[in-house]
PDB file of N, CA and C in Angstrom:
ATOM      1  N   UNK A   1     181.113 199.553 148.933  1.00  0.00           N
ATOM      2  CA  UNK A   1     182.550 199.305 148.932  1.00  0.00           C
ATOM      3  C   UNK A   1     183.217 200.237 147.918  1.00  0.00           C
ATOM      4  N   UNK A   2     184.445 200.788 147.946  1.00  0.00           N
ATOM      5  CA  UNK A   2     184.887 201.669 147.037  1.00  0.00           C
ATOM      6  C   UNK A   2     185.369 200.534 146.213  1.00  0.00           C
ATOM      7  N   UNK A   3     185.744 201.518 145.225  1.00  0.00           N
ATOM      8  CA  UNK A   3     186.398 200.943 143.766  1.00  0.00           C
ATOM      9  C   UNK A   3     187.865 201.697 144.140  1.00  0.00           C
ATOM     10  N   UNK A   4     188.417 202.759 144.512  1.00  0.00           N
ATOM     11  CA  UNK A   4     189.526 203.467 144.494  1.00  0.00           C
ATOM     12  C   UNK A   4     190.796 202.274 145.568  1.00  0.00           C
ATOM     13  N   UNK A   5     191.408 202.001 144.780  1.00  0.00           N
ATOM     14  CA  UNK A   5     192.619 201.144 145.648  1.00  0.00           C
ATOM     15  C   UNK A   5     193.120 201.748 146.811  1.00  0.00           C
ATOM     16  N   UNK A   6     193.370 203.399 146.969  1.00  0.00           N
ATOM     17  CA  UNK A   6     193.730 203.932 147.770  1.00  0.00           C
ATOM     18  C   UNK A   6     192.842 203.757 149.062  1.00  0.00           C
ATOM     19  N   UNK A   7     191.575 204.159 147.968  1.00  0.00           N
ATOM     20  CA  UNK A   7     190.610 204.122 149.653  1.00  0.00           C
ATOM     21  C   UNK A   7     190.189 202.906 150.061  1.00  0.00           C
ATOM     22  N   UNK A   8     190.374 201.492 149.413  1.00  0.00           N
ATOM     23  CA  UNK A   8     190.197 200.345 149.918  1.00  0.00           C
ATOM     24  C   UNK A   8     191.370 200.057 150.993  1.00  0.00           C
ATOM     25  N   UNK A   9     192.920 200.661 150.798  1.00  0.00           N
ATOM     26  CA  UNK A   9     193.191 200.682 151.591  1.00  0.00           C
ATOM     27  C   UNK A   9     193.667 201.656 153.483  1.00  0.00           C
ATOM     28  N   UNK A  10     192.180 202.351 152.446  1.00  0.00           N
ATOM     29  CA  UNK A  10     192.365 203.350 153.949  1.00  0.00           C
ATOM     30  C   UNK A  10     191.547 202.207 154.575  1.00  0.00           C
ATOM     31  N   UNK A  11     190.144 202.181 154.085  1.00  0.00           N
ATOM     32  CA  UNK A  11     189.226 201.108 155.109  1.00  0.00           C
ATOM     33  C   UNK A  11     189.958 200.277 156.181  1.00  0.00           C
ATOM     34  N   UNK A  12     190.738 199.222 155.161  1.00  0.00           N
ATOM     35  CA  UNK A  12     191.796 198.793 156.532  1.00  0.00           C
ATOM     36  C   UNK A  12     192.517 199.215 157.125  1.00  0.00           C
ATOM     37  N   UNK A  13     193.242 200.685 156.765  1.00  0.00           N
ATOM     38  CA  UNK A  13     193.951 201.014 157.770  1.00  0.00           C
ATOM     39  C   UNK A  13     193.276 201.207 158.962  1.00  0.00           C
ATOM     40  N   UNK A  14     191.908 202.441 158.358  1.00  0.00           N
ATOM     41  CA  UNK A  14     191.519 202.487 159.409  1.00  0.00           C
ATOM     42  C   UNK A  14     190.834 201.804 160.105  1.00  0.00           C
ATOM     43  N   UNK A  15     190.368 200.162 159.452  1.00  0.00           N
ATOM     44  CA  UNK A  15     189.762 199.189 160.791  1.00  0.00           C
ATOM     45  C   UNK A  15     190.752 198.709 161.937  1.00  0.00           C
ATOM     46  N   UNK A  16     191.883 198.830 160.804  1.00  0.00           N
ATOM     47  CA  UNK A  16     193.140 198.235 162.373  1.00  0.00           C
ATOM     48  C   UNK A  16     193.256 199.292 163.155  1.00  0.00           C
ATOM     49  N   UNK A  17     193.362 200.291 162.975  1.00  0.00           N
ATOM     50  CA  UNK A  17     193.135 201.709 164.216  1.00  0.00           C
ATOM     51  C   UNK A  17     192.142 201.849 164.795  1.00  0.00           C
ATOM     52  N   UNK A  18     190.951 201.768 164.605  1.00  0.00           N
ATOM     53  CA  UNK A  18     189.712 201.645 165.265  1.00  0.00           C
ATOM     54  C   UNK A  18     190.234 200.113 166.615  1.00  0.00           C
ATOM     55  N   UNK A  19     190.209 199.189 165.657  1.00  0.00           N
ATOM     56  CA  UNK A  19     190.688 197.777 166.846  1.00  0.00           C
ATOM     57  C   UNK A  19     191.458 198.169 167.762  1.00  0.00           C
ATOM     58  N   UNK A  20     192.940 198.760 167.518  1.00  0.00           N
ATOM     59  CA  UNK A  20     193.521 199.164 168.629  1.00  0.00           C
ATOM     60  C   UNK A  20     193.637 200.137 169.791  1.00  0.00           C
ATOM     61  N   UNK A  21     192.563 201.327 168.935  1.00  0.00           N
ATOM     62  CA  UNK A  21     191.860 202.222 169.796  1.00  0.00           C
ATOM     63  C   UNK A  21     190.802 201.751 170.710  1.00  0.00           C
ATOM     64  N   UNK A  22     189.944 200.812 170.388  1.00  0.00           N
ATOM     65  CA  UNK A  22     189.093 200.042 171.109  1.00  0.00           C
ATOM     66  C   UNK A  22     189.944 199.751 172.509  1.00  0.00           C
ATOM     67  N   UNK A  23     190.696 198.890 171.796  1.00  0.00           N
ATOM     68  CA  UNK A  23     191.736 197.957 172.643  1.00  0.00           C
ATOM     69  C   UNK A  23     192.171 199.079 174.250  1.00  0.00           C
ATOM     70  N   UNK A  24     192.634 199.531 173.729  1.00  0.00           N
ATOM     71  CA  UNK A  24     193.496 200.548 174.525  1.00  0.00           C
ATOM     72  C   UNK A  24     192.310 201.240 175.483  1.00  0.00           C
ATOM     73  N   UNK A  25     191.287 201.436 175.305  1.00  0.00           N
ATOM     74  CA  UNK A  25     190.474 202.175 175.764  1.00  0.00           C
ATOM     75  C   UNK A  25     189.737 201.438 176.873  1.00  0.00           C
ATOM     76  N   UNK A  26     189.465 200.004 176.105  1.00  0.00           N
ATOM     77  CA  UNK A  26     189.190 199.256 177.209  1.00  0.00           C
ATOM     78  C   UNK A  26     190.179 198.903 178.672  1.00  0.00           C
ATOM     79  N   UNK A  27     191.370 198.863 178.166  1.00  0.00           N
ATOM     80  CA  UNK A  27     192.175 198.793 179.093  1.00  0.00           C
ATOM     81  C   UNK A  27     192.405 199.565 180.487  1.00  0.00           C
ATOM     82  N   UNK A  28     192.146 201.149 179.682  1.00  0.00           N
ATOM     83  CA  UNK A  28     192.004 202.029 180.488  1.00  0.00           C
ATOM     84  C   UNK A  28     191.217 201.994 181.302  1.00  0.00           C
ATOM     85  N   UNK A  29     189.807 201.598 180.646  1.00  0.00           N
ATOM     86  CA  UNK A  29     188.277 201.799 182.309  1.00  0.00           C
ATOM     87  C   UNK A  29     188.725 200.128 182.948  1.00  0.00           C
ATOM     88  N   UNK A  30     189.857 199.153 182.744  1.00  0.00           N
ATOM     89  CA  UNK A  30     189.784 198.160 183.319  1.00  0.00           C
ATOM     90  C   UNK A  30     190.638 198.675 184.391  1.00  0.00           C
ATOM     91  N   UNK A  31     191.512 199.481 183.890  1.00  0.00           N
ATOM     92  CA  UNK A  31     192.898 199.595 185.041  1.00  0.00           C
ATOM     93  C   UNK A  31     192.155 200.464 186.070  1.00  0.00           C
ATOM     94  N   UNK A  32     191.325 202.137 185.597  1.00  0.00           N
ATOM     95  CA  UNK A  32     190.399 202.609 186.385  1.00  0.00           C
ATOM     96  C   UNK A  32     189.750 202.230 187.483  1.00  0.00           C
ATOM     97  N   UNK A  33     188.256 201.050 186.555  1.00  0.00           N
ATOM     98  CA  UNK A  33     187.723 200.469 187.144  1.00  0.00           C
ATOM     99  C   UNK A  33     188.887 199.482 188.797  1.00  0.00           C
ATOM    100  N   UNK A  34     189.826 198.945 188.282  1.00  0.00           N
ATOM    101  CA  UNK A  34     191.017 198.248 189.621  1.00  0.00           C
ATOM    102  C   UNK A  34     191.034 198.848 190.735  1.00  0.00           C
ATOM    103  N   UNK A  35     191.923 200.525 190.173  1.00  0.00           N
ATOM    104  CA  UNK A  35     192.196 201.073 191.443  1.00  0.00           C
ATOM    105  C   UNK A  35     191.323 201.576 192.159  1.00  0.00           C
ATOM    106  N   UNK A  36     189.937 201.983 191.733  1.00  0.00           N
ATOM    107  CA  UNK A  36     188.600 202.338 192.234  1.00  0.00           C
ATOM    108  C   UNK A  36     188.432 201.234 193.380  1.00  0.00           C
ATOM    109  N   UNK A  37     188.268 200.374 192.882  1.00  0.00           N
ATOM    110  CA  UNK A  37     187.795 198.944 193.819  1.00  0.00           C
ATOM    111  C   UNK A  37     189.319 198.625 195.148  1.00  0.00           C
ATOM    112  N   UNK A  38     190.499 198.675 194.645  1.00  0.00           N
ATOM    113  CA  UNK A  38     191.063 198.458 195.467  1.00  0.00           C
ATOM    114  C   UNK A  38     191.689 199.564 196.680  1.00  0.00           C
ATOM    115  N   UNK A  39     191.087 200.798 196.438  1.00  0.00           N
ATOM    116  CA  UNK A  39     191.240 201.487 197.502  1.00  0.00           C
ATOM    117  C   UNK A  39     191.074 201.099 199.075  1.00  0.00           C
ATOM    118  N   UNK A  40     192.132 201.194 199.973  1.00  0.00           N
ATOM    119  CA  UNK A  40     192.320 201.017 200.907  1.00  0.00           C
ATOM    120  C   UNK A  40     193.260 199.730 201.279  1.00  0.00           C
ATOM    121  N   UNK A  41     193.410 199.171 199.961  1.00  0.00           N
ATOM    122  CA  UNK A  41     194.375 198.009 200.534  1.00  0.00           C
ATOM    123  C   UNK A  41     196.013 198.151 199.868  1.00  0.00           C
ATOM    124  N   UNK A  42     197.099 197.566 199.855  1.00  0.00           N
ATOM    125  CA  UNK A  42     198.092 197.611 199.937  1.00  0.00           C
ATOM    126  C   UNK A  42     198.588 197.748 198.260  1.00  0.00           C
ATOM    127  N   UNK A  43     197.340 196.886 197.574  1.00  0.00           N
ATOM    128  CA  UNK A  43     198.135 196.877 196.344  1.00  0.00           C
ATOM    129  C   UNK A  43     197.711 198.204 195.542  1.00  0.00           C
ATOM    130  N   UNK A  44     196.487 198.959 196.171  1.00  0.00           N
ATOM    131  CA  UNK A  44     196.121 200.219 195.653  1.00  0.00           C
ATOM    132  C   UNK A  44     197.098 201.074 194.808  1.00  0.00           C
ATOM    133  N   UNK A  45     198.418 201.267 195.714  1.00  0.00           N
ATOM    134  CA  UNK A  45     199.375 202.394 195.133  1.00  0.00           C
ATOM    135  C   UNK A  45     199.741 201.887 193.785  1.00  0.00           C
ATOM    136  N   UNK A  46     199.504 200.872 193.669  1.00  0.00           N
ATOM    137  CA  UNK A  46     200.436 200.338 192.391  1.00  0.00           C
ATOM    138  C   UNK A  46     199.345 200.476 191.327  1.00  0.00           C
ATOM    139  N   UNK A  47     198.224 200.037 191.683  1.00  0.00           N
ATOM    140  CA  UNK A  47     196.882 200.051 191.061  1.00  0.00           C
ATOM    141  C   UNK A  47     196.609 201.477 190.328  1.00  0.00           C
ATOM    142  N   UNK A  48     196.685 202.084 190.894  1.00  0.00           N
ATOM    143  CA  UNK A  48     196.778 204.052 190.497  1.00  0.00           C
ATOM    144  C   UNK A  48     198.409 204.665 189.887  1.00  0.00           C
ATOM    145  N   UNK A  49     199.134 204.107 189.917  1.00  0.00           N
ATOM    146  CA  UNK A  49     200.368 204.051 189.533  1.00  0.00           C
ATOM    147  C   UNK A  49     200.223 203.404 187.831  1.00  0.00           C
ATOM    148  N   UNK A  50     199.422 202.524 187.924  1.00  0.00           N
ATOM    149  CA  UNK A  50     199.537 201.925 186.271  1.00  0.00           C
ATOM    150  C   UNK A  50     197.998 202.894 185.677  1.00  0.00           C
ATOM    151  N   UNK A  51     197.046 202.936 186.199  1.00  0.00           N
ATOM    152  CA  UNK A  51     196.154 203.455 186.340  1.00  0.00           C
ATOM    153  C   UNK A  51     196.757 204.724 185.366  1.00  0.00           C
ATOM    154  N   UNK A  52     197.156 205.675 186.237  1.00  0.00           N
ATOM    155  CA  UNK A  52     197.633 206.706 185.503  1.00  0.00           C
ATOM    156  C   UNK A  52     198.504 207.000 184.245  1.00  0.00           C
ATOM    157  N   UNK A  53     199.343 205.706 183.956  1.00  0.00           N
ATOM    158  CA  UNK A  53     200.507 205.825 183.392  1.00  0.00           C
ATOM    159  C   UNK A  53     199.774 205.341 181.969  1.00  0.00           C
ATOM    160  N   UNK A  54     198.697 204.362 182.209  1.00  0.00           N
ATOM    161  CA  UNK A  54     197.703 204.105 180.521  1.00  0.00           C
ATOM    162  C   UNK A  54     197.049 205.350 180.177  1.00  0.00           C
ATOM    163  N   UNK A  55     196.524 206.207 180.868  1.00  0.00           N
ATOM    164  CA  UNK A  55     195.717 207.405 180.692  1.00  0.00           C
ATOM    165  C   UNK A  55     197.111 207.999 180.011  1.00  0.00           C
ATOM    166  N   UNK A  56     198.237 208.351 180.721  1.00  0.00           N
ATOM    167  CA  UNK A  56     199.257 209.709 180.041  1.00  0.00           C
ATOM    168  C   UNK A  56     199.445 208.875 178.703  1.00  0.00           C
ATOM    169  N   UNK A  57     199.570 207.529 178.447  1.00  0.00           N
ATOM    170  CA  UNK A  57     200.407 206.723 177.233  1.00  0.00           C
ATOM    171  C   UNK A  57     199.147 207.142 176.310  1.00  0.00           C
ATOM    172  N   UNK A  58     197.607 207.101 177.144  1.00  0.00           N
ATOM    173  CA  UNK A  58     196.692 206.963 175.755  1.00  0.00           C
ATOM    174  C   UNK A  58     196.430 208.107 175.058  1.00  0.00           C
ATOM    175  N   UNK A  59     197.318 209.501 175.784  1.00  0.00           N
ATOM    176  CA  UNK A  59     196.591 210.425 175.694  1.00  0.00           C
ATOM    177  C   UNK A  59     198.311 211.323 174.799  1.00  0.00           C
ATOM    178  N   UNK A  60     199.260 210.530 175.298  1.00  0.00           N
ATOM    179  CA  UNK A  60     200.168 210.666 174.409  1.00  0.00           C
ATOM    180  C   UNK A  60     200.078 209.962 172.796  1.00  0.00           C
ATOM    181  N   UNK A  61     199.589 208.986 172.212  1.00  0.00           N
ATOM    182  CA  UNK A  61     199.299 208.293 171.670  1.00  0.00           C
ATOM    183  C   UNK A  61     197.971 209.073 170.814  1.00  0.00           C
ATOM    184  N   UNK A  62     197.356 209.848 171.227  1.00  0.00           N
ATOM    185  CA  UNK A  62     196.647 210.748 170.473  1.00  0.00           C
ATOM    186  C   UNK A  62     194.895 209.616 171.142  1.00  0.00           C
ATOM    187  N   UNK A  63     195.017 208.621 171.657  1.00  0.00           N
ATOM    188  CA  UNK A  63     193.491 208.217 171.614  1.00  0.00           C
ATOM    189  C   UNK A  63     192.612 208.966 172.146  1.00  0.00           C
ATOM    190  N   UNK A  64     192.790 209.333 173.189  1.00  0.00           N
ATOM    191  CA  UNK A  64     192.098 210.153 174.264  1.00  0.00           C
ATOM    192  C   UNK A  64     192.728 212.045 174.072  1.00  0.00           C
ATOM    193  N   UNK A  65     192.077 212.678 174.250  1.00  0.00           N
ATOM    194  CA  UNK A  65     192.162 214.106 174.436  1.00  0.00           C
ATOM    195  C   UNK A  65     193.475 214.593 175.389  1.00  0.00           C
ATOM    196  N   UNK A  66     193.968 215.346 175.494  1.00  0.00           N
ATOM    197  CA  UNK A  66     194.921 215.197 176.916  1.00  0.00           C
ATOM    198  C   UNK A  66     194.388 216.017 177.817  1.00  0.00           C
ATOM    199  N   UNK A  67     193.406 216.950 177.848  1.00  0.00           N
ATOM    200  CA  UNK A  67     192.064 217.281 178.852  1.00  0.00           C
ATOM    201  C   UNK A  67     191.537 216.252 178.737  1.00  0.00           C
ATOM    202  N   UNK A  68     190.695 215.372 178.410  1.00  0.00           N
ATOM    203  CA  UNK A  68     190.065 214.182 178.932  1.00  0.00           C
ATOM    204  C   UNK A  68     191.207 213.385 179.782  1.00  0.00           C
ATOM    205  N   UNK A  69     192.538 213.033 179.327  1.00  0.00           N
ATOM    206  CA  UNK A  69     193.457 212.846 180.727  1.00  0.00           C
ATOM    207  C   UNK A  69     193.343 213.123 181.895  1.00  0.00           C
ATOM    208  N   UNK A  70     193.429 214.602 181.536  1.00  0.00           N
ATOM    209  CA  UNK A  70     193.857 215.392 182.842  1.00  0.00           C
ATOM    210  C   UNK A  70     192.426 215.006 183.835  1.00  0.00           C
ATOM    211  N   UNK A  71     191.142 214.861 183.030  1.00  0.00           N
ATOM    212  CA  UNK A  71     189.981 215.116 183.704  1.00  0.00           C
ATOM    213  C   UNK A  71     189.981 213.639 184.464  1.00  0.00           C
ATOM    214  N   UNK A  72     190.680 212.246 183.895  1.00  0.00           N
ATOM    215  CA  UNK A  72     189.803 211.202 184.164  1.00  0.00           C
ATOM    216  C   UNK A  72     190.961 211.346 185.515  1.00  0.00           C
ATOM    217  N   UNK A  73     192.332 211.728 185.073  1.00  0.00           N
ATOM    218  CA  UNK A  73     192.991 211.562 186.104  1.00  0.00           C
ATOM    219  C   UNK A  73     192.881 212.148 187.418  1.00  0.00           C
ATOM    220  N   UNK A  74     192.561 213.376 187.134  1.00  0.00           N
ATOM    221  CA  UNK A  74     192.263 214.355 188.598  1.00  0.00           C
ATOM    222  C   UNK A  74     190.636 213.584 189.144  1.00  0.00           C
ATOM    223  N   UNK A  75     189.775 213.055 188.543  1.00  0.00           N
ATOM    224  CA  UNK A  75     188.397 212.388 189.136  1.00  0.00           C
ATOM    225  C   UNK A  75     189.332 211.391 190.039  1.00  0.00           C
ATOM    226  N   UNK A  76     190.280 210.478 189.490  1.00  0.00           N
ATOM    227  CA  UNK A  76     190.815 209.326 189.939  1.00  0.00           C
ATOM    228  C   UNK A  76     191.169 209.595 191.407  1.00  0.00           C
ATOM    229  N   UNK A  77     192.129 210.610 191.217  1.00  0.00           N
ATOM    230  CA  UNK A  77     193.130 211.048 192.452  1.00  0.00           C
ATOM    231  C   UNK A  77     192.244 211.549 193.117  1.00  0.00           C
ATOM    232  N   UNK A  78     191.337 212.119 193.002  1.00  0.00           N
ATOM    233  CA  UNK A  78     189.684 212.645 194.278  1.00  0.00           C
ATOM    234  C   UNK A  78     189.454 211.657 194.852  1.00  0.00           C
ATOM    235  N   UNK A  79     188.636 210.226 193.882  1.00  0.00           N
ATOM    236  CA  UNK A  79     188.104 209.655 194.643  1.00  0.00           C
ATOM    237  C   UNK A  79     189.624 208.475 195.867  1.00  0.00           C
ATOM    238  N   UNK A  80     190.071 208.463 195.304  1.00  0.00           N
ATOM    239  CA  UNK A  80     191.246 207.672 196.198  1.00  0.00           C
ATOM    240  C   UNK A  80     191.451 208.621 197.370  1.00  0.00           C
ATOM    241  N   UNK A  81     191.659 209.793 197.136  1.00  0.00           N
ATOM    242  CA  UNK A  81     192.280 210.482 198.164  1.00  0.00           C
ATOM    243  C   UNK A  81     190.763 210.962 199.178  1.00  0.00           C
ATOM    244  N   UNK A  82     189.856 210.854 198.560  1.00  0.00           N
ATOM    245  CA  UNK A  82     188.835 210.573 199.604  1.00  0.00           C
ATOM    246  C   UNK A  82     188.312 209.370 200.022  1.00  0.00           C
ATOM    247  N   UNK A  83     188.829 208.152 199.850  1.00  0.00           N
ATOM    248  CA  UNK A  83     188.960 206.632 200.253  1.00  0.00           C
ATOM    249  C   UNK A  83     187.653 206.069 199.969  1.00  0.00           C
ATOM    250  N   UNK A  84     187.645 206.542 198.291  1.00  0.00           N
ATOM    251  CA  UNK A  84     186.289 205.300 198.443  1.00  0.00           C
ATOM    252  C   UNK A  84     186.243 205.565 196.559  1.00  0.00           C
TER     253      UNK A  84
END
């Protein structure tokens, strides 16, 4: 454990950033994981519609790379647009 006040309070800063980076990340392979599965049915468009819009927020937000964006997003739009 440090002794320096400053860096005792980096630790927490940075455990609450780690938590919400977690957070966020999970969200992302949940929304992913959705529109993957719901391809071919009605609520799909919307599914890839939010899908995408957590990837640009996470990647605006600094969590994700914005080439790792671009990459998870263009995999996304392949497999949909090849229906499966």
């Amino acid at each position: 454990m440090a002794n320096i006040k400053s860096q005792k309070k980096r630790i927490r800063t940075n455990a609450k950033a780690a938590d919400r980076n977690r957070a966020v990340k999970n969200e992302l392979k949940t929304r992913v994981k959705k529109a993957r599965a719901t391809v071919g049915t009605d609520t799909n468009v919307e599914d890839v519609r939010l899908a995408v819009k957590r990837i640009d927020m996470a990647a605006a937000k600094g969590i994700v790379h914005k080439n790792t964006a671009a990459r998870r997003k263009s995999r996304l739009m392949k497999k949909i647009n090849a229906g499966g």
